[in-house]
PDB file of N, CA and C in Angstrom:
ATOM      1  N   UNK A   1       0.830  -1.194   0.000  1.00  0.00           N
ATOM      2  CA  UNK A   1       0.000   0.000   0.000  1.00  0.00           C
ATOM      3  C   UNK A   1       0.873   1.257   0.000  1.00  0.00           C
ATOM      4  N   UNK A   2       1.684   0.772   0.767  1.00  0.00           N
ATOM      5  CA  UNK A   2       3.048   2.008   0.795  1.00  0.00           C
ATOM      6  C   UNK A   2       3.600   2.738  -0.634  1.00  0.00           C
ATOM      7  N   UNK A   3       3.418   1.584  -1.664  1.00  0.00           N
ATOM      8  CA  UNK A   3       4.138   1.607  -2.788  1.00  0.00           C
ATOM      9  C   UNK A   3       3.289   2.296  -3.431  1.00  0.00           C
ATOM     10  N   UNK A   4       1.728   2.040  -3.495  1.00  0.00           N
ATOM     11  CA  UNK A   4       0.997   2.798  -4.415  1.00  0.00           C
ATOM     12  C   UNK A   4       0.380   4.444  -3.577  1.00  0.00           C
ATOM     13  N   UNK A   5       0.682   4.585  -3.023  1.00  0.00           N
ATOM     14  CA  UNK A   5       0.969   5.738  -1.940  1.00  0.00           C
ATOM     15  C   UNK A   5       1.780   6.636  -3.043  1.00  0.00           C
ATOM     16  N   UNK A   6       3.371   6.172  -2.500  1.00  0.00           N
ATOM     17  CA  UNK A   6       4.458   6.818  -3.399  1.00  0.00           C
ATOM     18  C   UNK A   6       4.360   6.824  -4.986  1.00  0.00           C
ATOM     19  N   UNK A   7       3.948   5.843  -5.709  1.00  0.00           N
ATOM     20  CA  UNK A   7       3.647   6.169  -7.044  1.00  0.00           C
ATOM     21  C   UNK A   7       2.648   7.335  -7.451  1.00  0.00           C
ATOM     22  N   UNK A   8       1.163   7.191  -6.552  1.00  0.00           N
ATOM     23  CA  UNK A   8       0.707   8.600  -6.347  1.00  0.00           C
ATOM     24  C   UNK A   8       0.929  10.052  -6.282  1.00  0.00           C
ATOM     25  N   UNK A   9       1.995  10.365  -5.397  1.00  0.00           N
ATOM     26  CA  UNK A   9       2.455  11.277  -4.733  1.00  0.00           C
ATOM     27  C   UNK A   9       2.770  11.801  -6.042  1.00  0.00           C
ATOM     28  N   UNK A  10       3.745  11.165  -6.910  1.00  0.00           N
ATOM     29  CA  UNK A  10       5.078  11.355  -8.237  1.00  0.00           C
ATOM     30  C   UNK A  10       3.710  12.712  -9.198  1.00  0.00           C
ATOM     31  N   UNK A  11       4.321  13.671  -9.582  1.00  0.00           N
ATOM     32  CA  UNK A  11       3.876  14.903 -10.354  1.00  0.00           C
ATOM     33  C   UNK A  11       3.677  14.084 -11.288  1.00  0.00           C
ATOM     34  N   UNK A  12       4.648  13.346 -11.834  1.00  0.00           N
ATOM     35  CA  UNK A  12       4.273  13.031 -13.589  1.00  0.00           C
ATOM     36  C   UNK A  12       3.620  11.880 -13.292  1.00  0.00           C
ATOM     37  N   UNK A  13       3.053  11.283 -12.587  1.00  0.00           N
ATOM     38  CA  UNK A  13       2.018   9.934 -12.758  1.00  0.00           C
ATOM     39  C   UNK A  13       0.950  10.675 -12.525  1.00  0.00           C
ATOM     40  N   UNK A  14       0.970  11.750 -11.935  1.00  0.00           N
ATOM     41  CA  UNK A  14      -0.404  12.226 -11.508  1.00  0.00           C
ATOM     42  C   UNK A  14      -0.528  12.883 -13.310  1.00  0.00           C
ATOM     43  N   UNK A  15       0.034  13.333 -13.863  1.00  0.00           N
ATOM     44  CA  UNK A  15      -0.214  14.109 -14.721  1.00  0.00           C
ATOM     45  C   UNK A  15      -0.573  12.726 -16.204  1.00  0.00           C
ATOM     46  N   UNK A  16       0.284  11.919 -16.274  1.00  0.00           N
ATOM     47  CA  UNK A  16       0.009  10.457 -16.828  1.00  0.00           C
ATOM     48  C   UNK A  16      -1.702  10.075 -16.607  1.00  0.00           C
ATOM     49  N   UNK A  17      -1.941   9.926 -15.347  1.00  0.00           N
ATOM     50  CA  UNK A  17      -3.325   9.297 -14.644  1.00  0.00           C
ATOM     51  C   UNK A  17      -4.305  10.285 -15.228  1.00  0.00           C
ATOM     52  N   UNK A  18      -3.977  11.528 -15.209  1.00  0.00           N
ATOM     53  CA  UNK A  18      -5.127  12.204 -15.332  1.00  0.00           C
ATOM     54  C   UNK A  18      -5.151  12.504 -17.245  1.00  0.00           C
ATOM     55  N   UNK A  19      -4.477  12.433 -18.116  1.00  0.00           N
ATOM     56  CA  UNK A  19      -4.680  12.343 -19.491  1.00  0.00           C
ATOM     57  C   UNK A  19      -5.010  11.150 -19.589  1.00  0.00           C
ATOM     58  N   UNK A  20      -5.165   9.768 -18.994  1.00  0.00           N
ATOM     59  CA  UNK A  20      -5.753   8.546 -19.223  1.00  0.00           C
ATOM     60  C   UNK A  20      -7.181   8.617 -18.894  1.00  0.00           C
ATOM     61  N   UNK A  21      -7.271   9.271 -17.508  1.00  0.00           N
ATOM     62  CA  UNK A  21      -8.849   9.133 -17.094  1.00  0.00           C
ATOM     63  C   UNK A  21      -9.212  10.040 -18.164  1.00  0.00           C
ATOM     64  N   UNK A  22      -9.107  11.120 -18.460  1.00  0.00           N
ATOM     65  CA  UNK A  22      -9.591  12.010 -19.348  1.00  0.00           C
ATOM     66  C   UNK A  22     -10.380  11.431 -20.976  1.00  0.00           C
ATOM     67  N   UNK A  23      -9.201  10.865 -21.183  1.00  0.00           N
ATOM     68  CA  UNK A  23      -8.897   9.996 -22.687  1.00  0.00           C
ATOM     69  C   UNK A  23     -10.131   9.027 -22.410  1.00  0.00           C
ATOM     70  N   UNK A  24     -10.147   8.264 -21.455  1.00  0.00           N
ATOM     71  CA  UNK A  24     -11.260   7.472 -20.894  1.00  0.00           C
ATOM     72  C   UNK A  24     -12.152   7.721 -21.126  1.00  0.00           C
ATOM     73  N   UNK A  25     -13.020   8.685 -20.210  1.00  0.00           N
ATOM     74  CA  UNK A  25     -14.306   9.347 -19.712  1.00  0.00           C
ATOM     75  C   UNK A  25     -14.333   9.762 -21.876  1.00  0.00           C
ATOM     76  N   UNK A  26     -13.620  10.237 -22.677  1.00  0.00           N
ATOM     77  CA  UNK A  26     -14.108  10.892 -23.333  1.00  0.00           C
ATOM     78  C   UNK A  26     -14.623   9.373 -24.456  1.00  0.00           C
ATOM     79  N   UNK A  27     -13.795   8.384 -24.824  1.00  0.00           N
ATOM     80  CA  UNK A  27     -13.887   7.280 -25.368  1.00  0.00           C
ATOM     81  C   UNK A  27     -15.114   6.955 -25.046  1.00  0.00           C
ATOM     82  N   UNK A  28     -15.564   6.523 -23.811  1.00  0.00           N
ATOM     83  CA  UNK A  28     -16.878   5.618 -23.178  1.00  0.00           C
ATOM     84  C   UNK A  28     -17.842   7.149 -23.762  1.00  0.00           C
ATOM     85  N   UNK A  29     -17.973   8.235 -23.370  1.00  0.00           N
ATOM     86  CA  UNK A  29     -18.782   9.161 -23.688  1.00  0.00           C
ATOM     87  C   UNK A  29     -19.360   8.828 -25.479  1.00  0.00           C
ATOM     88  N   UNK A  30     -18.018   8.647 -26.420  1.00  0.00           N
ATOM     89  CA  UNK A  30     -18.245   8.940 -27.610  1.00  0.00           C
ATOM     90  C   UNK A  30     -18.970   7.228 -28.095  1.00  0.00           C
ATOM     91  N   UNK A  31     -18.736   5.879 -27.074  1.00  0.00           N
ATOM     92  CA  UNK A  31     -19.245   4.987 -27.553  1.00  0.00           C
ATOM     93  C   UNK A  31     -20.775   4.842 -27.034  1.00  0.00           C
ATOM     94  N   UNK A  32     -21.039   6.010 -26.177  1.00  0.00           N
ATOM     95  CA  UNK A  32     -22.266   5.958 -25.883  1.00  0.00           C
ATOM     96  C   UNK A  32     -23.309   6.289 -26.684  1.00  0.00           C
ATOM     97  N   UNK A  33     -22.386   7.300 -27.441  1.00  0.00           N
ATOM     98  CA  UNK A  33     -23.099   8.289 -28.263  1.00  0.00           C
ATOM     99  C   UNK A  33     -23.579   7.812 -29.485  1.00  0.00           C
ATOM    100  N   UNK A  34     -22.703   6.664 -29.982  1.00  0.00           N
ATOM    101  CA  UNK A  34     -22.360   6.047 -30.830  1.00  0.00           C
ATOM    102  C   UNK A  34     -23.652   4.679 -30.945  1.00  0.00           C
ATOM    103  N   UNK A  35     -23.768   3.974 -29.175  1.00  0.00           N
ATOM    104  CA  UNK A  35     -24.219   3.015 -29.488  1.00  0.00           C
ATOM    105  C   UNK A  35     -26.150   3.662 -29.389  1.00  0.00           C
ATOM    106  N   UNK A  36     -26.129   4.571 -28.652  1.00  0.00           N
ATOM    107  CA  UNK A  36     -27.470   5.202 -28.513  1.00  0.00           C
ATOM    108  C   UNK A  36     -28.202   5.543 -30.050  1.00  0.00           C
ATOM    109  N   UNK A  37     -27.016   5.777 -30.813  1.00  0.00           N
ATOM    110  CA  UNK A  37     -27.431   6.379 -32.268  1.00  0.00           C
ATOM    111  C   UNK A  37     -27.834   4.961 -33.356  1.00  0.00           C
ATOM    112  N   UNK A  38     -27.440   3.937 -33.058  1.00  0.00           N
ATOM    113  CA  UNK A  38     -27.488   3.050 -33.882  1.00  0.00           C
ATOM    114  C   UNK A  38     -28.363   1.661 -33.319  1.00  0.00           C
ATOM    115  N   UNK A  39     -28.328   2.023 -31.910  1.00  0.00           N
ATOM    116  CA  UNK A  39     -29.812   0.943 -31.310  1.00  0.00           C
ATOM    117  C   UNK A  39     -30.595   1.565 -30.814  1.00  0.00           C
ATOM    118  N   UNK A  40     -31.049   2.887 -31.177  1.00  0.00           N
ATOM    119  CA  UNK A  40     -32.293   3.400 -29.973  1.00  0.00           C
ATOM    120  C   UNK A  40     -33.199   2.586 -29.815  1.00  0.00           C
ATOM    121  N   UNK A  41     -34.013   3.154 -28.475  1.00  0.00           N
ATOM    122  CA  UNK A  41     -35.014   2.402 -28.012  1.00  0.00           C
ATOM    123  C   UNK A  41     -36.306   2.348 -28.696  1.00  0.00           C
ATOM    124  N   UNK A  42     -36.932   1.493 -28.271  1.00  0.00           N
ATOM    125  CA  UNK A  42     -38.525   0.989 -28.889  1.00  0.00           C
ATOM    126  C   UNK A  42     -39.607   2.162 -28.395  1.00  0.00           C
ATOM    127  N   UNK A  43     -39.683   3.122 -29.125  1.00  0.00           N
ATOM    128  CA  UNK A  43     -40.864   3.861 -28.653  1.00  0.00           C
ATOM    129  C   UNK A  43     -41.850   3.120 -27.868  1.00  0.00           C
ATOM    130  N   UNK A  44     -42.255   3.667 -26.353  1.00  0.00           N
ATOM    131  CA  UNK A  44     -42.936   2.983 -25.369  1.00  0.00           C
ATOM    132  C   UNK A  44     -44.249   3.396 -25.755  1.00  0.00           C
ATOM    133  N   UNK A  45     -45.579   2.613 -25.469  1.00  0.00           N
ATOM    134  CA  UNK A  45     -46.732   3.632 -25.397  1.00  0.00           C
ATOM    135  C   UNK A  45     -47.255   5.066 -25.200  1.00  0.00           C
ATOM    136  N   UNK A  46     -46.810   5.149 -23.876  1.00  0.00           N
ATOM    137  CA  UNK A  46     -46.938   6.622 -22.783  1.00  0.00           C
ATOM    138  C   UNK A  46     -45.659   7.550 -24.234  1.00  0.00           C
ATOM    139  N   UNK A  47     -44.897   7.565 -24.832  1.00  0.00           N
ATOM    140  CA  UNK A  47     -44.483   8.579 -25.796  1.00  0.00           C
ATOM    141  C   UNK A  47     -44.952   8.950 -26.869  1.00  0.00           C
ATOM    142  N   UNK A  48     -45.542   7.783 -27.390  1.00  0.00           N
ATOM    143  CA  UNK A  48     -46.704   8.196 -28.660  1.00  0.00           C
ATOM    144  C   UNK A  48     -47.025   8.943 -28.758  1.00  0.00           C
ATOM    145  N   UNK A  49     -47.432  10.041 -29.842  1.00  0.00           N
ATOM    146  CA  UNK A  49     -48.884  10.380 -29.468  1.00  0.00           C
ATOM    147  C   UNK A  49     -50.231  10.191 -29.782  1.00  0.00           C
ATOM    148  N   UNK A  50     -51.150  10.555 -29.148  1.00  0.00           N
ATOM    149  CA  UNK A  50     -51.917  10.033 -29.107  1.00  0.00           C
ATOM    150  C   UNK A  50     -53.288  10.054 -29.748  1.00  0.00           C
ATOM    151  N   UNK A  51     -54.139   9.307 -30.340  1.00  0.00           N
ATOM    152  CA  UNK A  51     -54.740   9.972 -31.157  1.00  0.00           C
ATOM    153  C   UNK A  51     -56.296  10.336 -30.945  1.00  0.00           C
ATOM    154  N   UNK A  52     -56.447  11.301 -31.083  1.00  0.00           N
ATOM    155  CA  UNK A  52     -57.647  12.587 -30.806  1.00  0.00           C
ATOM    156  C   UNK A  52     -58.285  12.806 -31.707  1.00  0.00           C
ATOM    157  N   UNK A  53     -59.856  12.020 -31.485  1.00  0.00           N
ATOM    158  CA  UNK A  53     -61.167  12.513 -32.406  1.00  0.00           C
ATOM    159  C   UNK A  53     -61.936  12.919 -31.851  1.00  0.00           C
ATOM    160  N   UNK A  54     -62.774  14.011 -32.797  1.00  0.00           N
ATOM    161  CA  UNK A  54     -64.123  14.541 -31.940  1.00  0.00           C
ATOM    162  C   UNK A  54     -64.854  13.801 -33.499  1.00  0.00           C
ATOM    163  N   UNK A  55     -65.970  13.324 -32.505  1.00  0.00           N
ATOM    164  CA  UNK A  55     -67.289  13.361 -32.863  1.00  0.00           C
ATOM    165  C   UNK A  55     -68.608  13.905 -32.983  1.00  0.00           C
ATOM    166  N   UNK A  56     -69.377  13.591 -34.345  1.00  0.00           N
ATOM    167  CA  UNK A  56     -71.023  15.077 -34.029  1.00  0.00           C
ATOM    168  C   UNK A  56     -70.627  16.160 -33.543  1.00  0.00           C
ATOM    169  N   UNK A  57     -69.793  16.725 -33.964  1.00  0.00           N
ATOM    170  CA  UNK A  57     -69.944  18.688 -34.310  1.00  0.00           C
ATOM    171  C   UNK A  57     -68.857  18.661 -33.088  1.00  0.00           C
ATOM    172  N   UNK A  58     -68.195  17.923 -32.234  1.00  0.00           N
ATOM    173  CA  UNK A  58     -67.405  18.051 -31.415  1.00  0.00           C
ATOM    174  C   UNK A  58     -65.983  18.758 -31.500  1.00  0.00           C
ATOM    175  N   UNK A  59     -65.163  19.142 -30.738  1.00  0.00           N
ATOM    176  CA  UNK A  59     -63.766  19.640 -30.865  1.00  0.00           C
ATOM    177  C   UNK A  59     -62.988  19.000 -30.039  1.00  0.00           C
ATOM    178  N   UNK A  60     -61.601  18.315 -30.918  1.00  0.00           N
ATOM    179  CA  UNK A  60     -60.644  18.042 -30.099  1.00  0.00           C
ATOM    180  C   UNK A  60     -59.435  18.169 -30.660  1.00  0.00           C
ATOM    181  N   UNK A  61     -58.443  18.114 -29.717  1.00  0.00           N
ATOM    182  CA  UNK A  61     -57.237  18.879 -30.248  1.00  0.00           C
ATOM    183  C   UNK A  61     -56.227  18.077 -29.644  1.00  0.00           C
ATOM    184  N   UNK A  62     -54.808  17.627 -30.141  1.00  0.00           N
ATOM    185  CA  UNK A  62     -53.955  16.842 -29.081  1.00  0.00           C
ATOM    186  C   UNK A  62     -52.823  17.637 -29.989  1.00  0.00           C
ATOM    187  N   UNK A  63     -51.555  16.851 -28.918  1.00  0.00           N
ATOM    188  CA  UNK A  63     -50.710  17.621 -29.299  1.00  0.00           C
ATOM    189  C   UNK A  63     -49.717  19.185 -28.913  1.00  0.00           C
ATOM    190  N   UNK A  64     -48.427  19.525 -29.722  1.00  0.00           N
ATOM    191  CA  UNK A  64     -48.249  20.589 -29.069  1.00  0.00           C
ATOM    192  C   UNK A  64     -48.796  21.727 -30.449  1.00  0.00           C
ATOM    193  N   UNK A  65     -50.177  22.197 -29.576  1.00  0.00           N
ATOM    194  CA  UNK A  65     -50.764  23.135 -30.585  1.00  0.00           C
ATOM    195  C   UNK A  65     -50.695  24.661 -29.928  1.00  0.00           C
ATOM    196  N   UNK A  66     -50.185  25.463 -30.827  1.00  0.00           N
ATOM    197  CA  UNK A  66     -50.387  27.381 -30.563  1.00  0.00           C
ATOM    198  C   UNK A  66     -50.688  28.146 -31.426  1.00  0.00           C
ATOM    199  N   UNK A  67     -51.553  29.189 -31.260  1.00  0.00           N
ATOM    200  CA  UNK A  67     -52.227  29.975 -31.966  1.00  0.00           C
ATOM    201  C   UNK A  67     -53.057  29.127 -33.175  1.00  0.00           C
ATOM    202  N   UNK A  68     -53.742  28.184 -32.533  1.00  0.00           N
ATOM    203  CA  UNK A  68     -54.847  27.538 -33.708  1.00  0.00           C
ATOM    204  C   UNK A  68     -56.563  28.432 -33.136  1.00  0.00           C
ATOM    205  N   UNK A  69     -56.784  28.415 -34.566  1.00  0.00           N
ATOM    206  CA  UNK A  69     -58.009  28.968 -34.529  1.00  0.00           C
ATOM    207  C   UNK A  69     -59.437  27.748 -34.446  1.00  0.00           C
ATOM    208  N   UNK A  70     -60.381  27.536 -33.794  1.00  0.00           N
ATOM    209  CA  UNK A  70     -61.354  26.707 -33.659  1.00  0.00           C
ATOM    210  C   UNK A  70     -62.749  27.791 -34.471  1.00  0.00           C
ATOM    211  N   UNK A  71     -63.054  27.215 -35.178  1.00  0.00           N
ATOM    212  CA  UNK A  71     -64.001  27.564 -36.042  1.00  0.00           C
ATOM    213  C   UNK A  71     -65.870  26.853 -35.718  1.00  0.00           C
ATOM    214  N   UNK A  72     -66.835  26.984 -35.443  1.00  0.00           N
ATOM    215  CA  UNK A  72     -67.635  26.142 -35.116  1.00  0.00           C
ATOM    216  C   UNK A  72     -68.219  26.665 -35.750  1.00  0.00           C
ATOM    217  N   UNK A  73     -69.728  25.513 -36.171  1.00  0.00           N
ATOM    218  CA  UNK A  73     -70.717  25.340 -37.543  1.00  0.00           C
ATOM    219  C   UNK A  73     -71.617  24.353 -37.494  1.00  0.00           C
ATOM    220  N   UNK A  74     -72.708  24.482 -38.194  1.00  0.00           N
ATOM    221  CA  UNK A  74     -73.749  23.652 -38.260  1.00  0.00           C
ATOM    222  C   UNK A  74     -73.221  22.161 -39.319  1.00  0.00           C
ATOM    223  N   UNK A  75     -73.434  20.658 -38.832  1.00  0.00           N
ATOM    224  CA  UNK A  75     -72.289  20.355 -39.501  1.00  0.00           C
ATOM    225  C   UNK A  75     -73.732  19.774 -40.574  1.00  0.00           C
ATOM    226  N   UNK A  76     -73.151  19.457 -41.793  1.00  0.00           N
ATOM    227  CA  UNK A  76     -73.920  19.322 -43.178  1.00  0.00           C
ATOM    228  C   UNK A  76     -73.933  17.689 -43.535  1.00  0.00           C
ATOM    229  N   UNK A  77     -72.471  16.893 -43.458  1.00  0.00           N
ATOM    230  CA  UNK A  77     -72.651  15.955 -43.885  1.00  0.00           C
ATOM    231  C   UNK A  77     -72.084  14.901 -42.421  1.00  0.00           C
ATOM    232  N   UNK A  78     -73.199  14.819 -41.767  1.00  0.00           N
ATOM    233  CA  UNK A  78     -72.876  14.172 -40.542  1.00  0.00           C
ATOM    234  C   UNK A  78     -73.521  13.092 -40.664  1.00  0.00           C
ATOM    235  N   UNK A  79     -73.200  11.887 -39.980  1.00  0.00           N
ATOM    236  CA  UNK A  79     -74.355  11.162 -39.533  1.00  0.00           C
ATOM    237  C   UNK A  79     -75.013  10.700 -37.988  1.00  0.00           C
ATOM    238  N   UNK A  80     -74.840  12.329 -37.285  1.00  0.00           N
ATOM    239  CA  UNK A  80     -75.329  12.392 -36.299  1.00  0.00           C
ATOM    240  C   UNK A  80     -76.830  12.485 -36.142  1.00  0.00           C
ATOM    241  N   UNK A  81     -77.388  12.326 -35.260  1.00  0.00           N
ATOM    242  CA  UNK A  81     -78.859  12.568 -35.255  1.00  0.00           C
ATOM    243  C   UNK A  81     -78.877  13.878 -34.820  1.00  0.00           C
ATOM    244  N   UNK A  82     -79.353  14.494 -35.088  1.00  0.00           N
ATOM    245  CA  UNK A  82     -80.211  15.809 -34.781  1.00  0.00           C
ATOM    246  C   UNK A  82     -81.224  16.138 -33.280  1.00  0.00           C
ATOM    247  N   UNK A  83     -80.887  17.197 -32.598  1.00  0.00           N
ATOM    248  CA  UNK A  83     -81.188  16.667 -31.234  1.00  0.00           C
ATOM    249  C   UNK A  83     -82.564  17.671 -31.147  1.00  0.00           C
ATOM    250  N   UNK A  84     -83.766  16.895 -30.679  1.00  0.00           N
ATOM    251  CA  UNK A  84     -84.723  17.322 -30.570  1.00  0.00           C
ATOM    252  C   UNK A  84     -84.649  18.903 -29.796  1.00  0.00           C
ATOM    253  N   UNK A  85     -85.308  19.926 -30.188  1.00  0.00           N
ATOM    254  CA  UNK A  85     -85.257  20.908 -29.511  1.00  0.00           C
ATOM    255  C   UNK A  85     -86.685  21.118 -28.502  1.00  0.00           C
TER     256      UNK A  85
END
């Protein structure tokens, strides 16, 4: 233990050690990058998105929506029933 003590201590091992860890950390970083890019994951359910209908004259909207305009109207070619008044 003594020995790796004193090899420690030495300026130029410290300076050796630390361009290896460096060199390291950057290698594993770039095979991460590497393996993330060429096996991504299986889109899960919950990321989807999801899909949004309105029905009979209804409004729905999903999504990332801004500045949309909603327009409403008597609808013409429906095959809703018509609601007694």
């Amino acid at each position: 233990m003594n020995s790796l003590w004193r090899f420690l201590r030495d300026k130029r091992n410290q300076q050796v050690l630390g361009w290896v860890g460096g060199g390291l950390v950057a290698a594993v970083t770039g095979l991460w990058g590497a393996f993330v890019y060429f096996f991504p994951s299986p889109e899960s359910p919950a990321t989807k998105s999801p899909t949004v209908q309105a029905n009979c004259g209804a409004v729905a909207i999903g999504g990332n929506v801004t500045g949309a305009t909603i327009a409403t109207g008597p609808t013409t070619d429906s095959d809703c029933a018509s609601k007694p008044k």
